[in-house]
N, C-alpha and C. Protein backbone atom coordinates (compact mmCIF):
# COMPACT_ATOMS: atom_id res chain seq x y z
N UNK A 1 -2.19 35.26 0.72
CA UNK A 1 -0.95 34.53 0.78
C UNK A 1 -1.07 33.27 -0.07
N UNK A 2 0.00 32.77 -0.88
CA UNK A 2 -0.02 32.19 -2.23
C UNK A 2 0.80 31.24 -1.37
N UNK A 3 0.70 29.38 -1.51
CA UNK A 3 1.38 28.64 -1.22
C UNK A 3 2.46 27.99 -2.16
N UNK A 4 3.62 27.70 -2.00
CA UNK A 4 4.06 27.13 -3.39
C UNK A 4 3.98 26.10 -3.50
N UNK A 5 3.86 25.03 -4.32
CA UNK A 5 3.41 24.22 -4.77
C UNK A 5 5.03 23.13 -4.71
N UNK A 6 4.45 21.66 -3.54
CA UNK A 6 5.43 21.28 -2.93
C UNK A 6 6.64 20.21 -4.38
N UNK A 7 7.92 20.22 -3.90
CA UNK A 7 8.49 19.90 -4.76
C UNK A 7 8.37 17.92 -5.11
N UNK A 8 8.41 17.61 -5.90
CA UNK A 8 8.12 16.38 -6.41
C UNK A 8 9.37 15.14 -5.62
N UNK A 9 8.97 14.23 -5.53
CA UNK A 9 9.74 13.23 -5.10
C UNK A 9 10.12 11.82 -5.89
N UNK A 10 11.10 11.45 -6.22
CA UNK A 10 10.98 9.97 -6.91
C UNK A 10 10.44 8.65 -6.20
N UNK A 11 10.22 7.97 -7.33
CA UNK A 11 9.56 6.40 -6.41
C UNK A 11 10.66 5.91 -5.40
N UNK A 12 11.75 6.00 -5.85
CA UNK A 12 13.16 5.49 -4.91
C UNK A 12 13.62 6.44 -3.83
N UNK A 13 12.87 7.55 -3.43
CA UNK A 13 13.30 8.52 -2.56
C UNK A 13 12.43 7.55 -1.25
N UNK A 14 11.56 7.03 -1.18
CA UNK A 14 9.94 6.80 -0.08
C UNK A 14 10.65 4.79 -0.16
N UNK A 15 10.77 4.36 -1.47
CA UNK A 15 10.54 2.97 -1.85
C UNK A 15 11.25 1.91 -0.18
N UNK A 16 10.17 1.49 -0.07
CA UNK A 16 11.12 0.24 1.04
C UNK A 16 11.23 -1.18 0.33
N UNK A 17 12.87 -0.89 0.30
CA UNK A 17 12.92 -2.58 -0.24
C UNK A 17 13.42 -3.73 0.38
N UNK A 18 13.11 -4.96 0.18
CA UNK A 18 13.55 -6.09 0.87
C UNK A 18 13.57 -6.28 2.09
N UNK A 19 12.19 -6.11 2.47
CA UNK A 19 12.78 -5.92 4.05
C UNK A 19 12.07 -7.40 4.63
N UNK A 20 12.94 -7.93 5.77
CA UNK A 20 12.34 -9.51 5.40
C UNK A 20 11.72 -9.39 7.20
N UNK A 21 10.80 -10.79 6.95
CA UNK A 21 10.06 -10.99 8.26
C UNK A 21 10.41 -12.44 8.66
N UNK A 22 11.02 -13.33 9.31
CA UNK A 22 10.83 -14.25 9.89
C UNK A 22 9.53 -15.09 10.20
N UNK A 23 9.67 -16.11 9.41
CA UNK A 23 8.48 -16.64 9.61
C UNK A 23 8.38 -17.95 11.40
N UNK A 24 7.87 -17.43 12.30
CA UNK A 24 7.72 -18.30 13.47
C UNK A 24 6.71 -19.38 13.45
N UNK A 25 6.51 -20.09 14.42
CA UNK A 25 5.52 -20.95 14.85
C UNK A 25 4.03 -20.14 15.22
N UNK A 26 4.15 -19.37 16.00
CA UNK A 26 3.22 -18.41 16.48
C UNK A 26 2.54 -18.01 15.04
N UNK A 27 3.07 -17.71 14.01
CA UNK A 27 2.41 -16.81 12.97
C UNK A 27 1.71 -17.43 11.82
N UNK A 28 1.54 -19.06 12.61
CA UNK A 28 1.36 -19.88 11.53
C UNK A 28 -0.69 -20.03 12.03
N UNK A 29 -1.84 -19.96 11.00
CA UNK A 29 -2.85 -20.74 11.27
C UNK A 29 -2.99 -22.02 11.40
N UNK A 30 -4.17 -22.47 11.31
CA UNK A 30 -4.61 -23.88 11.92
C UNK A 30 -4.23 -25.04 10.65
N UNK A 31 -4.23 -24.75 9.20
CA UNK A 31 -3.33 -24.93 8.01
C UNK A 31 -2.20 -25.18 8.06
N UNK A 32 -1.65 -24.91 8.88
CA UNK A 32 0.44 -24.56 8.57
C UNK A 32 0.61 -23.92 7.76
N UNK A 33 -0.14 -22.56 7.28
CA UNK A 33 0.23 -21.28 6.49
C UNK A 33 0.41 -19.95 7.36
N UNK A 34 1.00 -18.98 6.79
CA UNK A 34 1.06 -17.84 7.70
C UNK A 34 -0.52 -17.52 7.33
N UNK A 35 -0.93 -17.08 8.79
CA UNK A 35 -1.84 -15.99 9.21
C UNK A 35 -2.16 -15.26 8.07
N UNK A 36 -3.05 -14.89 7.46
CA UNK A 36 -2.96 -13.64 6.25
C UNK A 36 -3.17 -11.77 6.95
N UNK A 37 -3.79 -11.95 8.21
CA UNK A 37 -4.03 -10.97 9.01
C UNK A 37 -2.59 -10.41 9.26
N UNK A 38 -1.69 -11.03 9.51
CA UNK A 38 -0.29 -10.89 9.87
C UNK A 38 0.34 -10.30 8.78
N UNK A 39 0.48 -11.18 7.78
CA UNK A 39 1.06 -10.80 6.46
C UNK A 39 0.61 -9.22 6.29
N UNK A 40 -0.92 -8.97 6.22
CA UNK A 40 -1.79 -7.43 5.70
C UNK A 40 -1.27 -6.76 6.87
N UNK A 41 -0.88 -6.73 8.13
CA UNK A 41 -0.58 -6.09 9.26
C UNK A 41 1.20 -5.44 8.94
N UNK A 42 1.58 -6.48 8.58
CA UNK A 42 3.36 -6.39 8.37
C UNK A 42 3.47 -5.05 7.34
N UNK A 43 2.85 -5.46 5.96
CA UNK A 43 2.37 -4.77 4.89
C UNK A 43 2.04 -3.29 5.20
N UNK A 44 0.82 -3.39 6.04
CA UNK A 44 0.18 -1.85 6.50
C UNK A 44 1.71 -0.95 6.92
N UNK A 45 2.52 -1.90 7.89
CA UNK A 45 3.61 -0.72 8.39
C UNK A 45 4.27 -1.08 7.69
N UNK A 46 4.72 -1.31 6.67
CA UNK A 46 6.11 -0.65 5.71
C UNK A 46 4.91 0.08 4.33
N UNK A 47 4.10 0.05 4.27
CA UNK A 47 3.74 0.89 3.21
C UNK A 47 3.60 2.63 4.37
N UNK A 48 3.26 2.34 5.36
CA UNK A 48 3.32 3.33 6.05
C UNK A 48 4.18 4.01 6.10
N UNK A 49 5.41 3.46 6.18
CA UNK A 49 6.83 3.94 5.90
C UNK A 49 6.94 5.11 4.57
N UNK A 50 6.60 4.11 3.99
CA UNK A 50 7.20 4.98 2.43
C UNK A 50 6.06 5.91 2.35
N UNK A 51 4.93 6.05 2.97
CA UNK A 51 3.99 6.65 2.78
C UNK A 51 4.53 8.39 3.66
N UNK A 52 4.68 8.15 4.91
CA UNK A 52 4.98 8.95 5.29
C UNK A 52 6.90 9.35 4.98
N UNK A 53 7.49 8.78 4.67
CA UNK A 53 8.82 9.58 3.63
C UNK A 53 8.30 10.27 2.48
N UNK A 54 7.68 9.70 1.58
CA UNK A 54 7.02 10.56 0.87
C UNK A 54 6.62 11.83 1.34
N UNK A 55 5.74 11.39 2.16
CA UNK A 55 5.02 12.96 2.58
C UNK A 55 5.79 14.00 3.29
N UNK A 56 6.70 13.59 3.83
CA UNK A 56 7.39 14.27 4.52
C UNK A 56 7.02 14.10 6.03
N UNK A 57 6.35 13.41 6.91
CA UNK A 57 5.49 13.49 7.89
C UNK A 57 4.32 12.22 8.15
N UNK A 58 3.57 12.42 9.53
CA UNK A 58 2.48 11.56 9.08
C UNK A 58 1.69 11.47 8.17
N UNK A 59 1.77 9.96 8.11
CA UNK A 59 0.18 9.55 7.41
C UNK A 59 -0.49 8.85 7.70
N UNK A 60 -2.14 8.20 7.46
CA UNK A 60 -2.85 7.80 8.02
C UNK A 60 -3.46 6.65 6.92
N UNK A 61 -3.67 5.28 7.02
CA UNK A 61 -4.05 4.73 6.26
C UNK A 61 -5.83 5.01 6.03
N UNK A 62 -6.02 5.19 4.87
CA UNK A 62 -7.31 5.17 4.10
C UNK A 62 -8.18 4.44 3.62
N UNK A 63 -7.26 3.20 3.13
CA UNK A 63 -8.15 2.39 2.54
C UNK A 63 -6.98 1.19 2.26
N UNK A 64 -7.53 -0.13 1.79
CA UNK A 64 -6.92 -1.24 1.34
C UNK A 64 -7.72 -1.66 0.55
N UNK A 65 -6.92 -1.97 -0.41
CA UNK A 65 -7.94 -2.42 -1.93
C UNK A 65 -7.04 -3.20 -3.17
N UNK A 66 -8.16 -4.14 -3.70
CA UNK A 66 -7.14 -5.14 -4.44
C UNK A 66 -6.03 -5.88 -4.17
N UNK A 67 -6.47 -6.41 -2.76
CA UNK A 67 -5.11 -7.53 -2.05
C UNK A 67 -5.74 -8.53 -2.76
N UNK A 68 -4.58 -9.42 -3.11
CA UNK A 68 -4.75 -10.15 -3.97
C UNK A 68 -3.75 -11.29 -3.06
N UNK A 69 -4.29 -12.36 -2.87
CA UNK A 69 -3.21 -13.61 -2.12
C UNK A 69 -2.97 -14.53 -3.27
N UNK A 70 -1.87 -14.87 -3.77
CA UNK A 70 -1.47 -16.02 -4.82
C UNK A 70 -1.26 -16.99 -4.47
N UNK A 71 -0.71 -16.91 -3.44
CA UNK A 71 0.15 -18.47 -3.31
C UNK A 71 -0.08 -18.72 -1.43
N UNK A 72 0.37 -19.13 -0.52
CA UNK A 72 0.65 -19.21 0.96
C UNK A 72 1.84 -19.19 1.32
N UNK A 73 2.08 -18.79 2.21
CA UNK A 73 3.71 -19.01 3.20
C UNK A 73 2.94 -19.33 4.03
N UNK A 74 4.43 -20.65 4.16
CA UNK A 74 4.37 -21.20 5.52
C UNK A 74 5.39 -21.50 6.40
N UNK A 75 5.75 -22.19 7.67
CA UNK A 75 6.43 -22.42 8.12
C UNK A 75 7.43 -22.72 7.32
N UNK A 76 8.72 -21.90 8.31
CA UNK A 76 10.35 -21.95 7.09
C UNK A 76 10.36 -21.36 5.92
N UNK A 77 9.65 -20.28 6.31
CA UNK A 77 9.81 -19.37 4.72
C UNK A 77 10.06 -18.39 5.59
N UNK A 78 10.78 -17.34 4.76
CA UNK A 78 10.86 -15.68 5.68
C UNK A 78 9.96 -14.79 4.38
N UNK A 79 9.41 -13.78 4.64
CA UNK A 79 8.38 -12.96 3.70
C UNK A 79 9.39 -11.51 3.44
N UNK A 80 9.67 -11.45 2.39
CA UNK A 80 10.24 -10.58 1.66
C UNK A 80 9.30 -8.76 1.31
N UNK A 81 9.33 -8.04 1.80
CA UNK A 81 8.18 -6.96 1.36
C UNK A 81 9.32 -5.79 0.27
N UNK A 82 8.28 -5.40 -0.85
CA UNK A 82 8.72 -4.29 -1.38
C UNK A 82 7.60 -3.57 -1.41
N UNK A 83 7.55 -1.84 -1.22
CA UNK A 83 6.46 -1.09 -1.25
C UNK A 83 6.98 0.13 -1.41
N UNK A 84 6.07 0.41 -2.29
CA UNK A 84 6.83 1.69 -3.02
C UNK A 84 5.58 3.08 -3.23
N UNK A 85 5.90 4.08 -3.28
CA UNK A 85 4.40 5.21 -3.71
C UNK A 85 4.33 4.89 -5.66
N UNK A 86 2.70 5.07 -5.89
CA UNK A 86 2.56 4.96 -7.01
C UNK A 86 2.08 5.97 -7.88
N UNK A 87 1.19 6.94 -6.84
CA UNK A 87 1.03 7.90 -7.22
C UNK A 87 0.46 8.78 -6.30
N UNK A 88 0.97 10.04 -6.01
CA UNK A 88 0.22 11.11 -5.05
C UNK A 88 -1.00 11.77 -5.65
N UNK A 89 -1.73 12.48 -5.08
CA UNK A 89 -3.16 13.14 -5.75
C UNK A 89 -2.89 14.87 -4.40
N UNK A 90 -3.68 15.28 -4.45
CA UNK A 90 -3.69 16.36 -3.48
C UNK A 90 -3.15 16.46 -2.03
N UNK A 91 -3.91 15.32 -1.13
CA UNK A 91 -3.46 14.74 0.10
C UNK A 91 -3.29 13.77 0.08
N UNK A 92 -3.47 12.58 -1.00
CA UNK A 92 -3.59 10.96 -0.36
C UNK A 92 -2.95 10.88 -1.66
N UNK A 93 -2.05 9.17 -1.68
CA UNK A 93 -1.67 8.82 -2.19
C UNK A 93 -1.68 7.09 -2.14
N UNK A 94 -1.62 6.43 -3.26
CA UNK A 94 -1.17 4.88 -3.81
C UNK A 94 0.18 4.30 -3.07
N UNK A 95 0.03 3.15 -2.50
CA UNK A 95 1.03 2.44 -2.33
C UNK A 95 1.05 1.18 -2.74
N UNK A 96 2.02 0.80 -3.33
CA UNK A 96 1.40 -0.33 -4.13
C UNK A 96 2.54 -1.52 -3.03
N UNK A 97 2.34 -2.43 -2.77
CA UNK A 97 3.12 -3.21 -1.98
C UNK A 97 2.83 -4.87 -3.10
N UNK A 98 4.20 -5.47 -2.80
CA UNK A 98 4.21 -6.90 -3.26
C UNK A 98 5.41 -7.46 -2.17
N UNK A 99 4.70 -8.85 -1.83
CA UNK A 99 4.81 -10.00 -1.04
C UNK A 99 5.88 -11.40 -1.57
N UNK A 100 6.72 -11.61 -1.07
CA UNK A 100 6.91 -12.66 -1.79
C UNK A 100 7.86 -13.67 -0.80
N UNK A 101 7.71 -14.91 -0.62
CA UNK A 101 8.29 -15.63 0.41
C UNK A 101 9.43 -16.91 -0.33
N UNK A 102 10.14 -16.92 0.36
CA UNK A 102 10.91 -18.33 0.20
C UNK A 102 11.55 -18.86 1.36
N UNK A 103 12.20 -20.01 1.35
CA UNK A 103 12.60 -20.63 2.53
C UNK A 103 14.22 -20.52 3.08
N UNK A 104 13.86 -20.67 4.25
CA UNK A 104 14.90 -20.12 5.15
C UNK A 104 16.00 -20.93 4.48
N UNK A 105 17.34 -20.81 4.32
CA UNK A 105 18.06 -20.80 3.51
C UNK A 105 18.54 -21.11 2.22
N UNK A 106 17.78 -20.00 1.81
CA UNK A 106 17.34 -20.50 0.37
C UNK A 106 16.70 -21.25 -0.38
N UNK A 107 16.39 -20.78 -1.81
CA UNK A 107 15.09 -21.07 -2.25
C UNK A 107 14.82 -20.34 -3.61
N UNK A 108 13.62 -20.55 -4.45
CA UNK A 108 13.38 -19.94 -5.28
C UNK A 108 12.03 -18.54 -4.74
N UNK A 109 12.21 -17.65 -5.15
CA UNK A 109 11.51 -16.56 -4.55
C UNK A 109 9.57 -16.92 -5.32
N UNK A 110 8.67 -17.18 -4.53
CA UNK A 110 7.13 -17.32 -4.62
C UNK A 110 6.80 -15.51 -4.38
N UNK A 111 5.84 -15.05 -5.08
CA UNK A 111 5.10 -14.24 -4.99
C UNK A 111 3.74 -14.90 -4.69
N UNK A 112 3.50 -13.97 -3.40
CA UNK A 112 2.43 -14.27 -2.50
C UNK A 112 1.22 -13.62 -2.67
N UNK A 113 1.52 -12.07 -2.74
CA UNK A 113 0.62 -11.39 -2.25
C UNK A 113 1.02 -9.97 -2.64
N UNK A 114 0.19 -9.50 -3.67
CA UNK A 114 -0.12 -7.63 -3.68
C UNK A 114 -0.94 -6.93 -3.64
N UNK A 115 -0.82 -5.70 -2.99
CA UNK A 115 -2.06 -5.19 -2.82
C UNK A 115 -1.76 -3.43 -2.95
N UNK A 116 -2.73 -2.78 -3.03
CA UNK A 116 -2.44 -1.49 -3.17
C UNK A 116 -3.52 -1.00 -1.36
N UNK A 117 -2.59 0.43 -1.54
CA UNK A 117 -2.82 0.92 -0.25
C UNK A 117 -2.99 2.40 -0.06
N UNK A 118 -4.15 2.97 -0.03
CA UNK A 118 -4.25 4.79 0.14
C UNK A 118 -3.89 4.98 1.34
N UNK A 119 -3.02 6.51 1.54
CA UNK A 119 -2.31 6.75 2.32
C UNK A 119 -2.84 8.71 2.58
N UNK A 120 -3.54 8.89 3.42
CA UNK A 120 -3.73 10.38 3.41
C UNK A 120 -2.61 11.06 4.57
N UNK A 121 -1.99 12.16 4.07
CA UNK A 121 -1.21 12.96 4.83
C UNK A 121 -2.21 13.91 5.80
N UNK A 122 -1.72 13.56 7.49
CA UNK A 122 -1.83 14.58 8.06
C UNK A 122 -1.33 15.59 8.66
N UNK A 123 -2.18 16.51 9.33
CA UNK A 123 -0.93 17.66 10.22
C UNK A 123 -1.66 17.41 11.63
N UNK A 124 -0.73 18.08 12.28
CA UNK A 124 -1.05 17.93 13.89
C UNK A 124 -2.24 17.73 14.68
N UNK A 125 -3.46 18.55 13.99
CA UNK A 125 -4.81 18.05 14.21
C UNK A 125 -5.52 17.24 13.42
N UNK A 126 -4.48 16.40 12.98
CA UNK A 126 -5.84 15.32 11.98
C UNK A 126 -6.17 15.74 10.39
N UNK A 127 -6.18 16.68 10.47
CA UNK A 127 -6.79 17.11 9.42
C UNK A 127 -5.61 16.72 7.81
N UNK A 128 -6.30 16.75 6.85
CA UNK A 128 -5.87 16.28 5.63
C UNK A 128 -4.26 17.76 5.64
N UNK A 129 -3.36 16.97 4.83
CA UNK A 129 -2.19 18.43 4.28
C UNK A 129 -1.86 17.64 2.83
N UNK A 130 -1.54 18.76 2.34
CA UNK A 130 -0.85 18.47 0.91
C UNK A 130 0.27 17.30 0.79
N UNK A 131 0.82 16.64 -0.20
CA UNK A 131 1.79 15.81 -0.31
C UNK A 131 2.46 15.95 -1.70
N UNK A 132 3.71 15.66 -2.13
CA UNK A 132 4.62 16.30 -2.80
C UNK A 132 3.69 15.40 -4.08
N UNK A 133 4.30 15.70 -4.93
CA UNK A 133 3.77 14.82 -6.63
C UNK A 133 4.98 13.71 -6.81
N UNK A 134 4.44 12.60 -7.63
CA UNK A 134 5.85 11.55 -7.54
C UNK A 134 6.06 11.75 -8.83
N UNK A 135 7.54 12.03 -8.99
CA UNK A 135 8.35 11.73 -10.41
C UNK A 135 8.68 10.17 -10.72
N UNK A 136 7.53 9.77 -11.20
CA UNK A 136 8.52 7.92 -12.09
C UNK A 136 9.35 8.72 -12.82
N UNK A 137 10.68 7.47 -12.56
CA UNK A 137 11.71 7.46 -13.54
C UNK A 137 11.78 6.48 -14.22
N UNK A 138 10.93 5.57 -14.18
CA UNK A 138 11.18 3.96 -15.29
C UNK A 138 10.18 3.52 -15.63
N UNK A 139 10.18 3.16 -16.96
CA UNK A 139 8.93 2.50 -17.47
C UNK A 139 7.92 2.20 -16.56
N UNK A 140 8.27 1.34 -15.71
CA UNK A 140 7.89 0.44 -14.87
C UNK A 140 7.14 1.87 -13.99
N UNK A 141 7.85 2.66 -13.45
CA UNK A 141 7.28 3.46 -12.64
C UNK A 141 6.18 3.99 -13.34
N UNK A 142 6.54 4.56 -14.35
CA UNK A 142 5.34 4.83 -15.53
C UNK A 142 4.13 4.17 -15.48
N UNK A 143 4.64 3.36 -15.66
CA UNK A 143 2.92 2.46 -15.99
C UNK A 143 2.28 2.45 -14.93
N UNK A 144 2.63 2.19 -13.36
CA UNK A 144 2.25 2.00 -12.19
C UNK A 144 1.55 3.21 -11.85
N UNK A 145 2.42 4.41 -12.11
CA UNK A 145 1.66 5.83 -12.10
C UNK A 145 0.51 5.82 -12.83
N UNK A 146 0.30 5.43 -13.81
CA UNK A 146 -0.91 6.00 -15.24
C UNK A 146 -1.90 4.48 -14.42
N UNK A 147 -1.37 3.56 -14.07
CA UNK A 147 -2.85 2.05 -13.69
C UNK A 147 -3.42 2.70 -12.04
N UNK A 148 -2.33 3.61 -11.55
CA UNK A 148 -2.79 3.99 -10.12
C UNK A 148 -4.32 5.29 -10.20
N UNK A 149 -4.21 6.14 -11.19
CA UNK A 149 -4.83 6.77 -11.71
C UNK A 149 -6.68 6.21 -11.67
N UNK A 150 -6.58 5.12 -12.70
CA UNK A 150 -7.20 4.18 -12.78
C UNK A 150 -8.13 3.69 -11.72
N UNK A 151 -7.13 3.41 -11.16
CA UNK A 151 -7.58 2.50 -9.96
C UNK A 151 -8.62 4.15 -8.86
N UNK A 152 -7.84 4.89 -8.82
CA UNK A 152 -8.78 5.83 -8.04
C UNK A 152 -9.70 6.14 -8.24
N UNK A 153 -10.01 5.55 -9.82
CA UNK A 153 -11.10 6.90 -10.59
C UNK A 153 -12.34 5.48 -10.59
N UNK A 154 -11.88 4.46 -10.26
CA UNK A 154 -12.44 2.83 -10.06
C UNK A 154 -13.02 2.93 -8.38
N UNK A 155 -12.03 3.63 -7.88
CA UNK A 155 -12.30 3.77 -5.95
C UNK A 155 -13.94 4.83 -5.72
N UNK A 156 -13.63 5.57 -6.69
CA UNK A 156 -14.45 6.98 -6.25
C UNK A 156 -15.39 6.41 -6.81
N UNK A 157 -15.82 6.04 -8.02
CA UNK A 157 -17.08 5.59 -8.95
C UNK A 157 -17.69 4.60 -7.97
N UNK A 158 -16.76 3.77 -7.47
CA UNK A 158 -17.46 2.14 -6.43
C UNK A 158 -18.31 3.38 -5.28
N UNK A 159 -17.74 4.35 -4.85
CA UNK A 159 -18.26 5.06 -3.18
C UNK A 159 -19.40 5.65 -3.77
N UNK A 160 -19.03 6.28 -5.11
CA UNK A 160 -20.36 7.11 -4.94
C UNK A 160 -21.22 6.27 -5.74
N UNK A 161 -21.06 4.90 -6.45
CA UNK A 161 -22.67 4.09 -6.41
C UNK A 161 -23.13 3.13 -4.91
N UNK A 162 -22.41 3.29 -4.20
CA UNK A 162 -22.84 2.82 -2.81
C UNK A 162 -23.34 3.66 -2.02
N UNK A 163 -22.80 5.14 -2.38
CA UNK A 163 -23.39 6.22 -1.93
C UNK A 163 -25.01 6.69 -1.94
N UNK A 164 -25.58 6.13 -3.70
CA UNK A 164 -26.70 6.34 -4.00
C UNK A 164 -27.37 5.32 -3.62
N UNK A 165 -27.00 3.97 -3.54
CA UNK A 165 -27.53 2.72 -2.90
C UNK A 165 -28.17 2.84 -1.48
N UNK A 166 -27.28 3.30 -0.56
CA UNK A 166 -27.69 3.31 0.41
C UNK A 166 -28.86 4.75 0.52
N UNK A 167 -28.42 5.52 -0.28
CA UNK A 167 -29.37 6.85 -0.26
C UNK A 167 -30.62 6.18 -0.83
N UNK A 168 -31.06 5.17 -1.66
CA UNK A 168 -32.18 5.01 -2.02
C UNK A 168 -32.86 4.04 -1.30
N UNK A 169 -32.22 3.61 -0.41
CA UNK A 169 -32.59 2.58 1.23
C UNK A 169 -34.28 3.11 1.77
N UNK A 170 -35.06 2.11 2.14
CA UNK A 170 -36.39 2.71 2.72
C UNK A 170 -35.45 2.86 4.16
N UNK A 171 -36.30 3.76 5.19
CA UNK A 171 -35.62 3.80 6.18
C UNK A 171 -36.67 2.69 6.99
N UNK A 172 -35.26 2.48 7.84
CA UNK A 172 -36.15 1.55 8.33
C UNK A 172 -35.02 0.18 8.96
């Protein structure tokens, strides 16, 4: 039995945009900046989102890599999230998320914070399932597709020289 090979999805089919967070008292550290734990927490569930629209189903986060913090939010700012898929592979896929805050009624928009995010599709027992292929339609999507590439082939090379690192460990 031959499976067919699942149909492709655009970046704007999964993409979550603008979706804003209120910045409280509670969410602030000992600084008067937001929490950054909070911020990466907020992040995790809307890339989750688009992760699993994409897939059609659950998904399970994999990994976080290349968060990058620019700037701080703080009190009286609300945090703006966009997160979008960048590129699918077999089961797992790129989410690339960007951060950006300004103040409660208005303001000029600060970019805070981006980070990319692997996302593996599962099925009912856990186990890995296929996920559709993403069609970019814009430059922009383009490039993000072809640097996501990149970035995996950067993920796998880092595991498997840590792989041999630790394999060449005295025991002990």
């Amino acid at each position: 039995m031959t499976t067919q090979p699942l149909q492709g999805r655009t970046v704007a089919y999964s993409a979550v945009r603008e979706q804003v967070y209120m910045v409280f008292p509670n969410d602030l550290n000992s600084n008067d900046t937001v929490f950054g734990g909070l911020i990466m927490a907020q992040m995790d569930r809307f890339a989750a989102v688009v992760a699993d629209r994409h897939a059609g189903g659950v998904c399970v986060t994999a990994s976080v890599d290349a968060v990058h913090f620019i700037a701080p939010a703080k009190g009286g700012d609300v945090l703006i999230f966009n997160c979008s898929v960048n590129r699918a592979w077999q089961t797992s896929m790129e989410i690339g998320c960007k951060v950006e805050a300004e103040r409660i009624g208005g303001g000029e928009r600060r970019h805070i914070l981006s980070a990319y995010l692997t996302f593996v599709a599962v099925d009912r027992e856990g186990k890995p399932r296929p996920v559709p292929p993403v069609i970019p339609e814009t430059v922009e999507e383009r490039h993000r597709y072809e640097e996501a590439q990149l970035r995996r082939e950067l993920r796998l090379r880092h595991a498997e020289a840590l792989k041999a690192l630790r394999a060449a460990r005295p025991a002990g």
